[in-house]
PDB file of N, CA and C in Angstrom:
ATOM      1  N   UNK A   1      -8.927  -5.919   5.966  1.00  0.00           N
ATOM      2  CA  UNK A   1      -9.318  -4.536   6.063  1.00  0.00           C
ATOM      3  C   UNK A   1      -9.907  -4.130   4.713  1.00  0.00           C
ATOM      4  N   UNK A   2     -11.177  -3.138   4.142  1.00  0.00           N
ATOM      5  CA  UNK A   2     -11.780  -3.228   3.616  1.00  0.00           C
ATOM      6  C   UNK A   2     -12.030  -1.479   3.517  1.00  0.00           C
ATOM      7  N   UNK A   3     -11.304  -0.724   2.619  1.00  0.00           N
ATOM      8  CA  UNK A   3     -12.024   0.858   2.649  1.00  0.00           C
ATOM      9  C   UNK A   3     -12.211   1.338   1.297  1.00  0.00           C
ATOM     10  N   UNK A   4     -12.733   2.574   1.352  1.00  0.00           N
ATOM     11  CA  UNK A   4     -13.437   3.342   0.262  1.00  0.00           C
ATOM     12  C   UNK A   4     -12.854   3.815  -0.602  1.00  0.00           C
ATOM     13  N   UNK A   5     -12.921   4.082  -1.433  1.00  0.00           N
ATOM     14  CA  UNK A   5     -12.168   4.619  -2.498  1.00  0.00           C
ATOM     15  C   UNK A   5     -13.407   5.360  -3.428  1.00  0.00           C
ATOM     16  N   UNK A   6     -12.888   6.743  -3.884  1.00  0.00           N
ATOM     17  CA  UNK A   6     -13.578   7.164  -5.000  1.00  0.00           C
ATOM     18  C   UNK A   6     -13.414   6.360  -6.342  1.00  0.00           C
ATOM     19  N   UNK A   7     -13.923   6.276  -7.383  1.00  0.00           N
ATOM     20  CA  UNK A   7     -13.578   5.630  -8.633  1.00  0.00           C
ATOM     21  C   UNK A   7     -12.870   7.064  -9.521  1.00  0.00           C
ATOM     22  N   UNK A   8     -12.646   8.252  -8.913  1.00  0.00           N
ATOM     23  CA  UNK A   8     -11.648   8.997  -9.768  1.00  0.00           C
ATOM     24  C   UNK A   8     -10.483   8.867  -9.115  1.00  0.00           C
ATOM     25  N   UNK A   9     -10.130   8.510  -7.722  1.00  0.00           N
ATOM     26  CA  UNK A   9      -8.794   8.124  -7.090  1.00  0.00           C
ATOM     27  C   UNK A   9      -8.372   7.157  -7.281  1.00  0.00           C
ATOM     28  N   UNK A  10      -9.301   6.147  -7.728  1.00  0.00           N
ATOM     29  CA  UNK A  10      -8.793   4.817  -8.436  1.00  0.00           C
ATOM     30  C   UNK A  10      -8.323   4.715  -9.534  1.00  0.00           C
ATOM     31  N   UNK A  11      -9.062   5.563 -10.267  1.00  0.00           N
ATOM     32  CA  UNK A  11      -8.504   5.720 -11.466  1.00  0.00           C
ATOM     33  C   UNK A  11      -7.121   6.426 -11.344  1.00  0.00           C
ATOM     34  N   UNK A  12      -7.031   6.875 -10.513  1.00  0.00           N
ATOM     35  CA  UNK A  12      -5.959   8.263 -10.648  1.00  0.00           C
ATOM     36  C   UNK A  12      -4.662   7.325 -10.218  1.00  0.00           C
ATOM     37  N   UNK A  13      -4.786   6.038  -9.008  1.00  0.00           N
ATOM     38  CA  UNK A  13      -4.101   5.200  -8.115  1.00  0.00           C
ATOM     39  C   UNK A  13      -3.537   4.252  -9.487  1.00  0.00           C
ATOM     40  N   UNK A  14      -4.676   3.822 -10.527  1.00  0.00           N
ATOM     41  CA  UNK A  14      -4.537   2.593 -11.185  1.00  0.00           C
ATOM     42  C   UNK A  14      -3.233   3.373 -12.651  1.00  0.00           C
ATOM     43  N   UNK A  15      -3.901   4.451 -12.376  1.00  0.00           N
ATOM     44  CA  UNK A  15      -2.679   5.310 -14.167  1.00  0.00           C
ATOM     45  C   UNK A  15      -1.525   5.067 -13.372  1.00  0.00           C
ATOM     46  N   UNK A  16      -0.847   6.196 -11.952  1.00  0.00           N
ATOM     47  CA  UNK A  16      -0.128   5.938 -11.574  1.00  0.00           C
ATOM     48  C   UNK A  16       0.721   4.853 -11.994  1.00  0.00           C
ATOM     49  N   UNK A  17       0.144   3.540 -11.228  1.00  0.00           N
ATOM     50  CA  UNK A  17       0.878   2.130 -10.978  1.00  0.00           C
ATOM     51  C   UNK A  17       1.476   1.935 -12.221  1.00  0.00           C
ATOM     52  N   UNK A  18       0.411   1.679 -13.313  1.00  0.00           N
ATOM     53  CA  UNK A  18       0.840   1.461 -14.546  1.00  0.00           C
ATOM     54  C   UNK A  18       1.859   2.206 -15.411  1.00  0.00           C
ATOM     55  N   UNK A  19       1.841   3.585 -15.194  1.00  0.00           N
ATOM     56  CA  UNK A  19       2.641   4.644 -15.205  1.00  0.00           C
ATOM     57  C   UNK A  19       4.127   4.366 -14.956  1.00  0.00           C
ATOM     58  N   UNK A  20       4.239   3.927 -13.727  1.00  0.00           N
ATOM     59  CA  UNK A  20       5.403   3.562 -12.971  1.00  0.00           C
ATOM     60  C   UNK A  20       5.516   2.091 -13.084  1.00  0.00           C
ATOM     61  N   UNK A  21       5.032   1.075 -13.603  1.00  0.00           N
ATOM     62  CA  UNK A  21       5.361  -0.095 -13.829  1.00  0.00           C
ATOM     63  C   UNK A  21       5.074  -0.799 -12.211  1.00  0.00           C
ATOM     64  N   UNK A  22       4.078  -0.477 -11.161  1.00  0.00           N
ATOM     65  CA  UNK A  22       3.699  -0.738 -10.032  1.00  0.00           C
ATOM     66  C   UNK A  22       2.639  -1.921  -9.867  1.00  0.00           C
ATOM     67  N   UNK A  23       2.149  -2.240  -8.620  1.00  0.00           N
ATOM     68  CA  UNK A  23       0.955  -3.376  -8.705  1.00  0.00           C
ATOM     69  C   UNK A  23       0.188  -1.666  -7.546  1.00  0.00           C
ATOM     70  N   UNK A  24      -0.989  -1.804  -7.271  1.00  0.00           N
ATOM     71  CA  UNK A  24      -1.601  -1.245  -6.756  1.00  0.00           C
ATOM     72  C   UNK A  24      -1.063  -1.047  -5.336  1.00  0.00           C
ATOM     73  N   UNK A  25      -1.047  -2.638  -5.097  1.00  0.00           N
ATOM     74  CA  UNK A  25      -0.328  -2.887  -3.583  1.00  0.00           C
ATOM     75  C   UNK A  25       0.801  -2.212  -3.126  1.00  0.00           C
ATOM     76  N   UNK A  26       1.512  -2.082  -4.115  1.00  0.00           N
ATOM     77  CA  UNK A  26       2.899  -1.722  -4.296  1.00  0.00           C
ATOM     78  C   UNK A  26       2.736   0.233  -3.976  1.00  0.00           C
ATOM     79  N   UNK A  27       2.119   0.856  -4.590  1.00  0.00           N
ATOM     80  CA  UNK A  27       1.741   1.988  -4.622  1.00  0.00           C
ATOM     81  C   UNK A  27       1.036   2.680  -3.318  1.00  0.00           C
ATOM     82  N   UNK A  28      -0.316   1.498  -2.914  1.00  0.00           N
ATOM     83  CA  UNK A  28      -0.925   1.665  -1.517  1.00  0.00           C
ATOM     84  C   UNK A  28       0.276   1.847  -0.352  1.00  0.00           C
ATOM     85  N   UNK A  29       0.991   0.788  -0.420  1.00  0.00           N
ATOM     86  CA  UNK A  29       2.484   0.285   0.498  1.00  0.00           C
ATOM     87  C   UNK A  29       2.810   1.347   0.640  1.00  0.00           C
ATOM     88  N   UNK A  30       3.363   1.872   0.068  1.00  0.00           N
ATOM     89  CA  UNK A  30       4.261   3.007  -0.453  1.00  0.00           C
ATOM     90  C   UNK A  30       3.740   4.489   0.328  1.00  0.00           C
ATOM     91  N   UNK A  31       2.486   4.205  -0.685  1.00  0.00           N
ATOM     92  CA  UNK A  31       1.841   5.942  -0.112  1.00  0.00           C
ATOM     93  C   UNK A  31       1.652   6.092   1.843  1.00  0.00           C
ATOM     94  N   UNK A  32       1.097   4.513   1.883  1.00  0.00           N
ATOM     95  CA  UNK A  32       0.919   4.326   3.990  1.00  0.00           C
ATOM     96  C   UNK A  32       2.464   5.130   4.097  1.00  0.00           C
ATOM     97  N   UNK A  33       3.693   4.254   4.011  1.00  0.00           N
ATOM     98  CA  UNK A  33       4.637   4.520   4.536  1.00  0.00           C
ATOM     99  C   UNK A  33       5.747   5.701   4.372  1.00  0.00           C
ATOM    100  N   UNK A  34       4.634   6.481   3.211  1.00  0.00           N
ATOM    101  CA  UNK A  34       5.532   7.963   3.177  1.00  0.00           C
ATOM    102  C   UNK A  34       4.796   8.309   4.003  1.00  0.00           C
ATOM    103  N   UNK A  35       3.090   8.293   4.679  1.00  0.00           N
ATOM    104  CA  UNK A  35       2.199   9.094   5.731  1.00  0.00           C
ATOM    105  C   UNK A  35       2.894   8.762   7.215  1.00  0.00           C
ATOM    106  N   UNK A  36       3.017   7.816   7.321  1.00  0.00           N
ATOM    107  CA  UNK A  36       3.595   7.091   8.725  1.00  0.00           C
ATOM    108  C   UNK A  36       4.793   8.106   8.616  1.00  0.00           C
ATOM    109  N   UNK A  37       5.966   7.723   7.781  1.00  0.00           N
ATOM    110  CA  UNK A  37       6.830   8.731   8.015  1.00  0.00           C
ATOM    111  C   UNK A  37       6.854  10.092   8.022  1.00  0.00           C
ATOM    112  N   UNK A  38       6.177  11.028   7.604  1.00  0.00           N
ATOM    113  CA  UNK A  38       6.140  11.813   7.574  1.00  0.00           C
ATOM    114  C   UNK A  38       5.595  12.520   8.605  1.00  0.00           C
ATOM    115  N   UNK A  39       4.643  11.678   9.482  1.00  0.00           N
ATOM    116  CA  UNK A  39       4.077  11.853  11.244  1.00  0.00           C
ATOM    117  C   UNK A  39       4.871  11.550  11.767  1.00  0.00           C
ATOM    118  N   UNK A  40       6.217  11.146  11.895  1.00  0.00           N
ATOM    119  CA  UNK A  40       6.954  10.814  12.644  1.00  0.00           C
ATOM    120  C   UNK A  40       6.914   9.399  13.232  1.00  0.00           C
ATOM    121  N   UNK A  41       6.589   9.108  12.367  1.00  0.00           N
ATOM    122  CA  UNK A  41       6.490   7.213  12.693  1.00  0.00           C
ATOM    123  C   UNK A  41       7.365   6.247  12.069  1.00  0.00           C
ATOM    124  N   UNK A  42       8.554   5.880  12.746  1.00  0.00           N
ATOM    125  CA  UNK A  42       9.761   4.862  12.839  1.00  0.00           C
ATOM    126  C   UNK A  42       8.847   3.859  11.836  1.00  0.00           C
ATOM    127  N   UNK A  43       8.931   3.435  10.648  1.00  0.00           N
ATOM    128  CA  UNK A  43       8.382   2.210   9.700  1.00  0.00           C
ATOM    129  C   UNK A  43       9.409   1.189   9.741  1.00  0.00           C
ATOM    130  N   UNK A  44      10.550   1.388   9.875  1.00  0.00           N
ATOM    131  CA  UNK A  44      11.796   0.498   9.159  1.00  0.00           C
ATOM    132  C   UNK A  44      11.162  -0.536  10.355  1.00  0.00           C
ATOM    133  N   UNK A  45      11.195   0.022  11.564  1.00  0.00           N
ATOM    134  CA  UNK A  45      10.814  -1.657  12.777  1.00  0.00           C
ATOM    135  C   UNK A  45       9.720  -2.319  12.102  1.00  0.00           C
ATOM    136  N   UNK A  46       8.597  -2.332  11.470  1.00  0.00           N
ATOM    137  CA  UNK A  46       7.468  -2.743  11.098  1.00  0.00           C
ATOM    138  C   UNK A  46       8.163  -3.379   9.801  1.00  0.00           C
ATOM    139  N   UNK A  47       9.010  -3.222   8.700  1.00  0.00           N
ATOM    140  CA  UNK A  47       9.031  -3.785   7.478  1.00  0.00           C
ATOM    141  C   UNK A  47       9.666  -4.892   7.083  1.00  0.00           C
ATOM    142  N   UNK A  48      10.217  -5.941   8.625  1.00  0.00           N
ATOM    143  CA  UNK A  48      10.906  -6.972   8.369  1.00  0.00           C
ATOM    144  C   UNK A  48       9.999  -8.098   8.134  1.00  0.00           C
ATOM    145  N   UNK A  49      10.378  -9.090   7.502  1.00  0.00           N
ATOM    146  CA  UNK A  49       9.459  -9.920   7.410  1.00  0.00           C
ATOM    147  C   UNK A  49       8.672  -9.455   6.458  1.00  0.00           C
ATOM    148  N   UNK A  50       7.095  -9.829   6.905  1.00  0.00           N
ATOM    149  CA  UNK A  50       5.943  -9.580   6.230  1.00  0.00           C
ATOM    150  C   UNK A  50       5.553 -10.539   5.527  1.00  0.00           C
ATOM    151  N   UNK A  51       4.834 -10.498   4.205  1.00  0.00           N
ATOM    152  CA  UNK A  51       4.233 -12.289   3.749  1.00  0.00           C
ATOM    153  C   UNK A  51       5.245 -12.569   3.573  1.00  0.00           C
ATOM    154  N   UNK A  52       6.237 -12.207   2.621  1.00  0.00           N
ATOM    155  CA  UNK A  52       7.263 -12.625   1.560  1.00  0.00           C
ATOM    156  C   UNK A  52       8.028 -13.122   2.711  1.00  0.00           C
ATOM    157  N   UNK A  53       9.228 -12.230   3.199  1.00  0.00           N
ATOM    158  CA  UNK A  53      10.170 -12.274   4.093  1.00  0.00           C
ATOM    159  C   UNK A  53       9.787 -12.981   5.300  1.00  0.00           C
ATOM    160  N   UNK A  54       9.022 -13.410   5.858  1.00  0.00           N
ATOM    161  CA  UNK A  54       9.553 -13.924   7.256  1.00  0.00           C
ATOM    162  C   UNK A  54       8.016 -15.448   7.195  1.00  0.00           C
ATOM    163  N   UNK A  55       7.569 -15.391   5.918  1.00  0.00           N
ATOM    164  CA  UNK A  55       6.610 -16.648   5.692  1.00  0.00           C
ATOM    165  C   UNK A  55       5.470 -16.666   6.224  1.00  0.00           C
ATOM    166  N   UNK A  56       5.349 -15.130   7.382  1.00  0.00           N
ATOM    167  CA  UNK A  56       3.584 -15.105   7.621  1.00  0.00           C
ATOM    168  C   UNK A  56       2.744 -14.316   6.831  1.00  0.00           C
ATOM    169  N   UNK A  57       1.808 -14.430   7.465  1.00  0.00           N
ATOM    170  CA  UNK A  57       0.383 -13.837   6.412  1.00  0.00           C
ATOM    171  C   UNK A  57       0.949 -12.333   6.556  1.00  0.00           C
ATOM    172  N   UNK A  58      -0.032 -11.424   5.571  1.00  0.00           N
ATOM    173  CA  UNK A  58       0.826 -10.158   5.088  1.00  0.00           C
ATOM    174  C   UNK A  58      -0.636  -9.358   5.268  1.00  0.00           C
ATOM    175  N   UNK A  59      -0.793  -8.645   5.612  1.00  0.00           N
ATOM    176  CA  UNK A  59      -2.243  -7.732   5.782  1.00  0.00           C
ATOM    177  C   UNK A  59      -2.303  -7.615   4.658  1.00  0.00           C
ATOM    178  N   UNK A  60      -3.542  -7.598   4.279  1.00  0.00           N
ATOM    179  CA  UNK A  60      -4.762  -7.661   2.869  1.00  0.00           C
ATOM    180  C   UNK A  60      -5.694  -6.543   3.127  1.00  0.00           C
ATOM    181  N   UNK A  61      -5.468  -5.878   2.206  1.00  0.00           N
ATOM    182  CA  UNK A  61      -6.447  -4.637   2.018  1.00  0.00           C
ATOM    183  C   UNK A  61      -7.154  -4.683   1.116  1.00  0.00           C
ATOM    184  N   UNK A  62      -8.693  -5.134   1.201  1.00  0.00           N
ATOM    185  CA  UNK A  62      -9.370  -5.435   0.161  1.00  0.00           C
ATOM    186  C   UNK A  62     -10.073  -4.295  -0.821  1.00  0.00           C
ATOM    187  N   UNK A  63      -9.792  -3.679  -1.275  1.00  0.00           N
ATOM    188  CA  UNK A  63     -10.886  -2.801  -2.397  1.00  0.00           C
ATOM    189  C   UNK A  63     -11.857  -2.948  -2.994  1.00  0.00           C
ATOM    190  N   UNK A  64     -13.287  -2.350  -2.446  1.00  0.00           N
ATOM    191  CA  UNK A  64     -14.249  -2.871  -3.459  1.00  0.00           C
ATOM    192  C   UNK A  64     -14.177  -1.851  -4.697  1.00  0.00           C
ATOM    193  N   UNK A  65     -15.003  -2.398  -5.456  1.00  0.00           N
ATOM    194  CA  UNK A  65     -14.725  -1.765  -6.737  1.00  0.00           C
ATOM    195  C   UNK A  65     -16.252  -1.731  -7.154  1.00  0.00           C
TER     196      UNK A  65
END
């Protein structure tokens, strides 16, 4: 998956991370699953596994820059 980004939200995404001692990914992760929750969307079923935990591929969100 492949989306847009302003280069002042990037910038704004990249202080953050660093800010907080984050990877980008880590931050992206994060921000999806406060939106999901906050629509009322159950995440905990979706977060088992994933690359790490269960040894499959992990969705890749590519950023161009």
């Amino acid at each position: 998956m492949t989306f847009k980004i302003s280069d002042e939200l990037l910038r704004a995404l990249d202080e953050y991370a660093r800010s907080n001692r984050l990877s980008r990914s880590e931050v992206i992760r994060e921000a999806i699953i406060l939106l999901l929750r906050s629509r009322g969307v159950d995440v905990e079923k979706y977060r088992g596994g994933g690359a790490a935990g269960a040894g499959g591929r992990g969705l890749v969100i590519e950023v161009q820059v």
